[in-house]
N, C-alpha and C. Protein backbone atom coordinates (compact mmCIF):
# COMPACT_ATOMS: atom_id res chain seq x y z
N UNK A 1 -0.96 10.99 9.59
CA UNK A 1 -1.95 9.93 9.71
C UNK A 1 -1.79 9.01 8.50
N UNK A 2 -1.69 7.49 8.87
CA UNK A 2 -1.79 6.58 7.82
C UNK A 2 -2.91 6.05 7.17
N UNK A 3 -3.70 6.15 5.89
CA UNK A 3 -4.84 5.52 5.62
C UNK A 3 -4.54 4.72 4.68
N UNK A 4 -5.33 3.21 4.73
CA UNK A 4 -5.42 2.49 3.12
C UNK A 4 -6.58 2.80 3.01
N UNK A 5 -7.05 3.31 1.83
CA UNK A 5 -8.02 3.52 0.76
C UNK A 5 -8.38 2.12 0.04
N UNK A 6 -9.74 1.55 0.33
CA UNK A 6 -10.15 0.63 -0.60
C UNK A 6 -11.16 0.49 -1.63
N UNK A 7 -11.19 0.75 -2.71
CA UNK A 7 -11.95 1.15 -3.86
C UNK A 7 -11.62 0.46 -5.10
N UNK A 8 -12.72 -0.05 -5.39
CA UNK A 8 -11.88 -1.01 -6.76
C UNK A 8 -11.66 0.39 -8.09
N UNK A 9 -12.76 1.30 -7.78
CA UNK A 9 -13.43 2.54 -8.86
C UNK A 9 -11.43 2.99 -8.74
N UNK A 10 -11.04 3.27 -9.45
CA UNK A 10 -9.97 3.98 -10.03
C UNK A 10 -9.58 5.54 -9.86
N UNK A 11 -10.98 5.97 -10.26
CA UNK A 11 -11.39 7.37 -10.43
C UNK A 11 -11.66 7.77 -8.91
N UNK A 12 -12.14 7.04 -8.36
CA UNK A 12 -12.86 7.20 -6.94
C UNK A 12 -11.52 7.32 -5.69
N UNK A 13 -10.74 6.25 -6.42
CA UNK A 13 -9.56 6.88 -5.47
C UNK A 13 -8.97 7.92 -5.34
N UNK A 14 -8.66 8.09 -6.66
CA UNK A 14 -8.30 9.71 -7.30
C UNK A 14 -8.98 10.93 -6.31
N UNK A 15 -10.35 10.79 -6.74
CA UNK A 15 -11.14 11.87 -5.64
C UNK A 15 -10.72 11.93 -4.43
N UNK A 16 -10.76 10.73 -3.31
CA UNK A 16 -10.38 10.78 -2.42
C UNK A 16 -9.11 11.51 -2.41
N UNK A 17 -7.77 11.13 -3.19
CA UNK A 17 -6.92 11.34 -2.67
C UNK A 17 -5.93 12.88 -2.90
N UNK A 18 -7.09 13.08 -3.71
CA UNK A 18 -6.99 14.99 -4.55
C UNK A 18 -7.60 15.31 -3.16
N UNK A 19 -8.80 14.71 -2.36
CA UNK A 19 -9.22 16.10 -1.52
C UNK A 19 -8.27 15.54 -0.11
N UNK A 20 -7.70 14.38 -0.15
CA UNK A 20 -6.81 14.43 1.12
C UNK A 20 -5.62 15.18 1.23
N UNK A 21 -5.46 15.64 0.06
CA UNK A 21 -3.79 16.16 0.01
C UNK A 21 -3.99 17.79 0.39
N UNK A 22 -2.69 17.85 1.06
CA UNK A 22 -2.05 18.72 1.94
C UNK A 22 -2.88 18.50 3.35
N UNK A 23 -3.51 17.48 3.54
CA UNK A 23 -3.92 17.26 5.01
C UNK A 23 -3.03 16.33 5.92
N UNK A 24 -1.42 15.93 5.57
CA UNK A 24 -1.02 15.65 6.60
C UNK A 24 -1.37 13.97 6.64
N UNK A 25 -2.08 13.79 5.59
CA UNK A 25 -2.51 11.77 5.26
C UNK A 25 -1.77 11.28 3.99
N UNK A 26 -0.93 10.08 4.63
CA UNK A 26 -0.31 8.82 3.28
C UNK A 26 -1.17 8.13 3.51
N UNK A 27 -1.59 8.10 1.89
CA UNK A 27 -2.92 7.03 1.61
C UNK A 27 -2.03 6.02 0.62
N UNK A 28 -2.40 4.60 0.95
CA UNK A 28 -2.23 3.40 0.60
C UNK A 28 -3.34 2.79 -0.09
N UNK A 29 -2.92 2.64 -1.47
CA UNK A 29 -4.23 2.95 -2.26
C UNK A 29 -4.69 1.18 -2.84
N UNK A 30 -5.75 0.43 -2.53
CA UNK A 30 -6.15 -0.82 -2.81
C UNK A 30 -7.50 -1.44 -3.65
N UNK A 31 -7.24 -1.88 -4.24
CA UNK A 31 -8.61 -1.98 -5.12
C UNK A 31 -9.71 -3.46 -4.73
N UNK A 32 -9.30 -4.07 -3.61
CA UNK A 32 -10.05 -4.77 -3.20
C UNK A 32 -10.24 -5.42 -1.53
N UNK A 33 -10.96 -5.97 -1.42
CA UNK A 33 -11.01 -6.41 0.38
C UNK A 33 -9.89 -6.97 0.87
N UNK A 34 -9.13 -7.93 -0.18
CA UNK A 34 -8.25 -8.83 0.02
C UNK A 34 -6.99 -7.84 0.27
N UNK A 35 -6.77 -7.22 -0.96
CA UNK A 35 -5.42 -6.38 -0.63
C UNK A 35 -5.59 -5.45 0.57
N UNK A 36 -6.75 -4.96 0.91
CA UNK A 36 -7.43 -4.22 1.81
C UNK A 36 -6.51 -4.63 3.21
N UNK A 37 -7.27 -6.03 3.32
CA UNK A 37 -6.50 -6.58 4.51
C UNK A 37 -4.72 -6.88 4.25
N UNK A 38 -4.74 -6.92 3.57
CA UNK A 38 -3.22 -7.26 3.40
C UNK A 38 -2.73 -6.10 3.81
N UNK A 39 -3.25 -5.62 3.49
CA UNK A 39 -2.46 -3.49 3.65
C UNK A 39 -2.13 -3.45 4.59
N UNK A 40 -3.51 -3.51 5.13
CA UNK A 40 -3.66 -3.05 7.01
C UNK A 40 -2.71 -4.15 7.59
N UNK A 41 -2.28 -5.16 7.60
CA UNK A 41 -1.15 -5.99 8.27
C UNK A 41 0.34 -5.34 8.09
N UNK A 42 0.04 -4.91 6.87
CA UNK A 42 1.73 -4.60 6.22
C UNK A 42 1.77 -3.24 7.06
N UNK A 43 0.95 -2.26 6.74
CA UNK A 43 0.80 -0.71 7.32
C UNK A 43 0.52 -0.25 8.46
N UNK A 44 -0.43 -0.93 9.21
CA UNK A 44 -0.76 -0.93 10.59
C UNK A 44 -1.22 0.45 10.67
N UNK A 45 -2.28 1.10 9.81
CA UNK A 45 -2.69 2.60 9.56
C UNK A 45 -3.46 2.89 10.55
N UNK A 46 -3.35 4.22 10.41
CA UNK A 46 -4.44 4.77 11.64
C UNK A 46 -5.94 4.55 11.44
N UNK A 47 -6.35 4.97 9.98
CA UNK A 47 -8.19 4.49 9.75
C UNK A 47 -7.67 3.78 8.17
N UNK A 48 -9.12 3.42 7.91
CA UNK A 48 -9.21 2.53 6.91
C UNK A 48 -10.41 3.18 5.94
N UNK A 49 -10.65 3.65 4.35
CA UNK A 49 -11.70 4.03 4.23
C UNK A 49 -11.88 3.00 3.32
N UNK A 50 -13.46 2.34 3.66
CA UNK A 50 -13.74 1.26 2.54
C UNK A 50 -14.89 1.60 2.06
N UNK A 51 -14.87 1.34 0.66
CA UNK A 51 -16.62 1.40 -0.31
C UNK A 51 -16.81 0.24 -0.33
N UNK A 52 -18.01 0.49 0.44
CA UNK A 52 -19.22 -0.93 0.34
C UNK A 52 -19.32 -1.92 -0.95
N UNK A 53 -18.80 -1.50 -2.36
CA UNK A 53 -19.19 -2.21 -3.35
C UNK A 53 -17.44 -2.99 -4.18
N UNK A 54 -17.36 -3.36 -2.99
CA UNK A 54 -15.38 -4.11 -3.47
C UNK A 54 -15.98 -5.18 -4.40
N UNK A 55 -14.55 -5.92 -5.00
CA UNK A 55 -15.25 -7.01 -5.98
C UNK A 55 -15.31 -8.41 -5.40
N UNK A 56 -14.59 -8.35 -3.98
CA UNK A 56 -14.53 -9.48 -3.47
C UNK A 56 -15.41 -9.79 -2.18
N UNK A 57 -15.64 -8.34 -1.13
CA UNK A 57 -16.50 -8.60 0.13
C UNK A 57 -16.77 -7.11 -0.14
N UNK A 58 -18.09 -6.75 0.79
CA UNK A 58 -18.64 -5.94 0.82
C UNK A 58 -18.07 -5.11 1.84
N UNK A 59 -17.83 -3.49 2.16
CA UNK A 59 -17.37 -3.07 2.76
C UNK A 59 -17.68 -2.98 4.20
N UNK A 60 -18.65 -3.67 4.78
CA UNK A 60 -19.11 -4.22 5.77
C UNK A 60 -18.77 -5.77 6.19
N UNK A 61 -18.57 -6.41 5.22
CA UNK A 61 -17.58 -7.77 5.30
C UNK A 61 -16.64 -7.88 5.61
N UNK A 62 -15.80 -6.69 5.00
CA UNK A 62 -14.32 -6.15 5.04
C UNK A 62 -13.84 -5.53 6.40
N UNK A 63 -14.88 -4.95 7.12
CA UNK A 63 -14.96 -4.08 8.28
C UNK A 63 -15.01 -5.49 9.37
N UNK A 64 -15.86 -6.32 9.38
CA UNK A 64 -16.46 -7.57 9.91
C UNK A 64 -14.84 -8.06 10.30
N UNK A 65 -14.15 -8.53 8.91
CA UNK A 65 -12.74 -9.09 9.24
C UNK A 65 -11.56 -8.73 9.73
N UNK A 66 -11.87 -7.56 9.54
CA UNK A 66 -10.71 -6.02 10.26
C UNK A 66 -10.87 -6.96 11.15
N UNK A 67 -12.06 -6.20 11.85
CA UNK A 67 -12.37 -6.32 13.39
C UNK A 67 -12.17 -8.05 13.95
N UNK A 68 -12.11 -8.74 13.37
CA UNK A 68 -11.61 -10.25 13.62
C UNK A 68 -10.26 -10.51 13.81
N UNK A 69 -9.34 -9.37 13.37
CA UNK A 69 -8.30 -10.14 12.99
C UNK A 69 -7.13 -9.24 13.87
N UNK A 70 -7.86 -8.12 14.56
CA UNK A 70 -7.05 -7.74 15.11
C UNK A 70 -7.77 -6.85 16.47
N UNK A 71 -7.08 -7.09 17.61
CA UNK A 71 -7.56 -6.90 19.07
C UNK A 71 -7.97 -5.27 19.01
N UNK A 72 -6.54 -4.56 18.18
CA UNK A 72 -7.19 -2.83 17.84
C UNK A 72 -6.96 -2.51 16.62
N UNK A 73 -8.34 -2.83 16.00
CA UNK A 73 -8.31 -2.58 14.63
C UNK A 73 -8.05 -0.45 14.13
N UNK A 74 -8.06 -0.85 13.20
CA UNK A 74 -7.78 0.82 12.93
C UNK A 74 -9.65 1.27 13.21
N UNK A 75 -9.56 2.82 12.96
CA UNK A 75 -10.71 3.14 12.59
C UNK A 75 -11.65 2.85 11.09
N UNK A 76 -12.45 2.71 10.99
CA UNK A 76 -12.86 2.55 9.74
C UNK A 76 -13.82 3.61 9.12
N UNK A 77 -14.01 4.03 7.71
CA UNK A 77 -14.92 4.97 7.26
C UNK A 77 -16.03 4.26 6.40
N UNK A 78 -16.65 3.92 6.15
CA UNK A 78 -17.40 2.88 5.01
C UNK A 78 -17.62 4.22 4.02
N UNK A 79 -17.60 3.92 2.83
CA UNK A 79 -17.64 5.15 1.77
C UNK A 79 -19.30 4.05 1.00
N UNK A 80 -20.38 4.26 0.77
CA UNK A 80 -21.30 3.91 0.03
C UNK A 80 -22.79 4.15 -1.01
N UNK A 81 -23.68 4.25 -1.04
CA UNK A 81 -24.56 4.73 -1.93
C UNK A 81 -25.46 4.80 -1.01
N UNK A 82 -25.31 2.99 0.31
CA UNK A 82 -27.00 3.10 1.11
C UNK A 82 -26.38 3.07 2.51
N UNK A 83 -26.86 3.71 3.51
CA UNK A 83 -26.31 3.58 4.65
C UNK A 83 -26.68 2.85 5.46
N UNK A 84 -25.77 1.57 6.04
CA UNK A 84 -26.39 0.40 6.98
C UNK A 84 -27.58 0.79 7.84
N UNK A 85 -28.31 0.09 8.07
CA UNK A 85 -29.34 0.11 8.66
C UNK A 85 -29.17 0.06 10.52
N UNK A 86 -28.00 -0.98 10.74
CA UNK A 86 -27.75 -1.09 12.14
C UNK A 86 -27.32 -0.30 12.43
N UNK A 87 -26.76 -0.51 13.35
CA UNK A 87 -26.00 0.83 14.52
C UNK A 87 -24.32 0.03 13.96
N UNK A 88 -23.61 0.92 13.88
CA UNK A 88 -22.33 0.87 13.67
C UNK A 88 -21.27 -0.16 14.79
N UNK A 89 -20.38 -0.82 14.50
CA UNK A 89 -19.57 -0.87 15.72
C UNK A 89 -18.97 0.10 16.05
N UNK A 90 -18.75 0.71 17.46
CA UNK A 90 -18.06 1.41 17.75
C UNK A 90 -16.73 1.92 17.59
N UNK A 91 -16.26 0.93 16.42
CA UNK A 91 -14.64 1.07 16.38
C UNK A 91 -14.95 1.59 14.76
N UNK A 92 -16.26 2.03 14.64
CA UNK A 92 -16.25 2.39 13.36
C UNK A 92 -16.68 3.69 13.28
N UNK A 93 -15.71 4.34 12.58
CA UNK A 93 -15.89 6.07 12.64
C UNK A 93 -17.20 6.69 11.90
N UNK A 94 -17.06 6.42 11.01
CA UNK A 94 -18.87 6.77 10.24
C UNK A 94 -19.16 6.62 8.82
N UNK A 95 -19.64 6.77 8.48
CA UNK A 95 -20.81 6.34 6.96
C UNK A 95 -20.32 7.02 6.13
N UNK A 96 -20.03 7.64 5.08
CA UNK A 96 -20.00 8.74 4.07
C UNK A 96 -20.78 8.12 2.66
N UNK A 97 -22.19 8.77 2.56
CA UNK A 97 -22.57 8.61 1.54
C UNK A 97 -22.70 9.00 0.21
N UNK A 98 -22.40 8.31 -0.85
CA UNK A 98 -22.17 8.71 -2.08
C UNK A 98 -22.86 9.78 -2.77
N UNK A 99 -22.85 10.44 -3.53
CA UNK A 99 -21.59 11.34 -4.02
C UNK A 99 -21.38 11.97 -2.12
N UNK A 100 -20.39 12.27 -2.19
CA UNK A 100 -20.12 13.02 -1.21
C UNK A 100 -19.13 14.22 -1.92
N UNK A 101 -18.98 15.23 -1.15
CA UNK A 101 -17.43 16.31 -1.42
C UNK A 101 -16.68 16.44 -0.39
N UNK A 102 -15.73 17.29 -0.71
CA UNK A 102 -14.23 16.81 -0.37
C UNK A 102 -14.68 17.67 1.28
N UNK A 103 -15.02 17.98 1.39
CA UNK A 103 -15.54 18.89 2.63
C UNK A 103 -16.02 17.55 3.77
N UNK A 104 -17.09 16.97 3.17
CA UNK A 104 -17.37 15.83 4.05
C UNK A 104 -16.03 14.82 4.50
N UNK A 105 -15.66 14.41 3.54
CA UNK A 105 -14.61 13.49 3.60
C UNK A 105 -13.44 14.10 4.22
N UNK A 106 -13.21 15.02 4.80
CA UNK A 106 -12.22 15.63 5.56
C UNK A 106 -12.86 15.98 6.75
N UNK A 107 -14.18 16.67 7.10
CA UNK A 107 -15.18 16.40 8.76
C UNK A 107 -14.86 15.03 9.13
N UNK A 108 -14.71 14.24 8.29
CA UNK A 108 -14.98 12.43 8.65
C UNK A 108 -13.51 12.57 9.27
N UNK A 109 -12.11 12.70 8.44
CA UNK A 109 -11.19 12.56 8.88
C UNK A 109 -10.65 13.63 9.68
N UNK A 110 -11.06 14.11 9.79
CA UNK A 110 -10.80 15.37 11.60
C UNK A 110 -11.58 14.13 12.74
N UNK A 111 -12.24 13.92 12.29
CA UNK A 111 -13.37 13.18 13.25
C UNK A 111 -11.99 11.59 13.53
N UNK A 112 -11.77 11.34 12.81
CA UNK A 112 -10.66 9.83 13.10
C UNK A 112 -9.39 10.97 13.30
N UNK A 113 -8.90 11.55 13.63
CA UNK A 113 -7.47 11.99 14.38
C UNK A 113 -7.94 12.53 15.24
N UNK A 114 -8.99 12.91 15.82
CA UNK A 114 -9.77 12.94 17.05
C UNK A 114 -9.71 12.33 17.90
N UNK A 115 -10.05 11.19 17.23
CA UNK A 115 -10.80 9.75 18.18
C UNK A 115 -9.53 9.25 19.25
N UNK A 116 -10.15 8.82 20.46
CA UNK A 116 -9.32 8.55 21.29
C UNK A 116 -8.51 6.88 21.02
N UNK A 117 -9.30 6.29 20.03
CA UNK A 117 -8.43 5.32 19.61
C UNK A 117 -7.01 5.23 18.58
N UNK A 118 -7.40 6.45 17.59
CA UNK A 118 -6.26 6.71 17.18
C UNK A 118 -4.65 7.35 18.10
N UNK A 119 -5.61 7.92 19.21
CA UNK A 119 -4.41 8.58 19.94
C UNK A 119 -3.74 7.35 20.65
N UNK A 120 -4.66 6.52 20.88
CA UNK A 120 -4.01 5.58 21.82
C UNK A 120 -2.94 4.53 20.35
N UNK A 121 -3.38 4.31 18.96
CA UNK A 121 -2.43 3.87 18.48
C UNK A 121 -1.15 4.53 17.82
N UNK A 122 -1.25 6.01 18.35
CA UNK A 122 -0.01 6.22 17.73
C UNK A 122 0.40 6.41 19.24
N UNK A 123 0.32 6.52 20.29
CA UNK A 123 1.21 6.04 21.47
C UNK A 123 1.63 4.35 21.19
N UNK A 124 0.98 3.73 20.90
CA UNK A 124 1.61 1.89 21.51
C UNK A 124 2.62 2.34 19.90
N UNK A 125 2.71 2.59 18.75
CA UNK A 125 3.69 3.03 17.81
C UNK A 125 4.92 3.49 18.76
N UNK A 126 5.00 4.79 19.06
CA UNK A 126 5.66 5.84 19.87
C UNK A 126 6.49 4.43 20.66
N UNK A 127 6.02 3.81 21.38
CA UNK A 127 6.54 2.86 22.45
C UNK A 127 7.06 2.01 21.80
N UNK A 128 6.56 1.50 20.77
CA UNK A 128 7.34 0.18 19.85
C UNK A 128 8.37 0.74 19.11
N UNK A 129 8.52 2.03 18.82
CA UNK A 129 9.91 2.71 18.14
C UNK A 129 10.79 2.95 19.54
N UNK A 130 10.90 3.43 20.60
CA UNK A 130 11.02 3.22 21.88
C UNK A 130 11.91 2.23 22.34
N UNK A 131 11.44 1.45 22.50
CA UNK A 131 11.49 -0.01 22.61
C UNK A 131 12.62 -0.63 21.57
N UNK A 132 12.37 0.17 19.97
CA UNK A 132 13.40 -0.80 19.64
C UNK A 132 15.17 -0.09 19.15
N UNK A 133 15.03 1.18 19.97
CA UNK A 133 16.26 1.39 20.22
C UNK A 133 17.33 0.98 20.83
């Protein structure tokens, strides 16, 4: 599974990416919305985990433009302190609120290699390697 990680916190990536390891995830590690999106064009990852407090858009801003910019956006995780008030978009996997442990943050990501949207993007992958033999 491919993830970009977006966190400006330094340390915070770190956490994340100590409790992702040996789970089978390359994390693409970004410290703001902007590179955020840049990632996801360059990487075309399976989910996306963003903290709400980037230095440039809010991780709900960031989620907002995903979903603008592409017909099947990845999944998304919002990592934050307060949990949105609305109802989620559906293309958005779920909330993880701060502090969290490494236990949560791995339920979340069982929960996105689950999801029937990830299965469906590593098939149209599968077909585009396929394809360009």
């Amino acid at each position: 599974m491919r993830v970009v990680l977006a966190d400006a916190d330094e340390r915070m990536r770190a956490v994340v990416r100590f409790a992702l390891a040996g789970h089978a995830v390359v994390v693409a590690e970004v410290a703001s919305a902007s590179q955020c999106l840049a990632a996801v064009e360059e990487y075309r990852p399976d989910a996306v985990l963003v903290a709400d407090d980037l230095p440039d858009y809010s991780g709900r801003e960031t989620l907002a433009l995903l979903l603008r910019r592409s017909a099947s956006p990845p999944r998304v995780l919002l990592l934050g302190a307060v949990k949105p008030s609305s109802a989620s978009d559906p293309r958005t996997v779920g909330y993880l609120s701060l502090p969290f442990d490494a236990h949560d943050l791995i339920s979340q990501m069982d929960r996105l290699m689950a999801s029937p949207a990830r299965l469906h993007r590593a098939k149209l992958r599968e077909n585009e390697k396929g394809a360009g033999r």
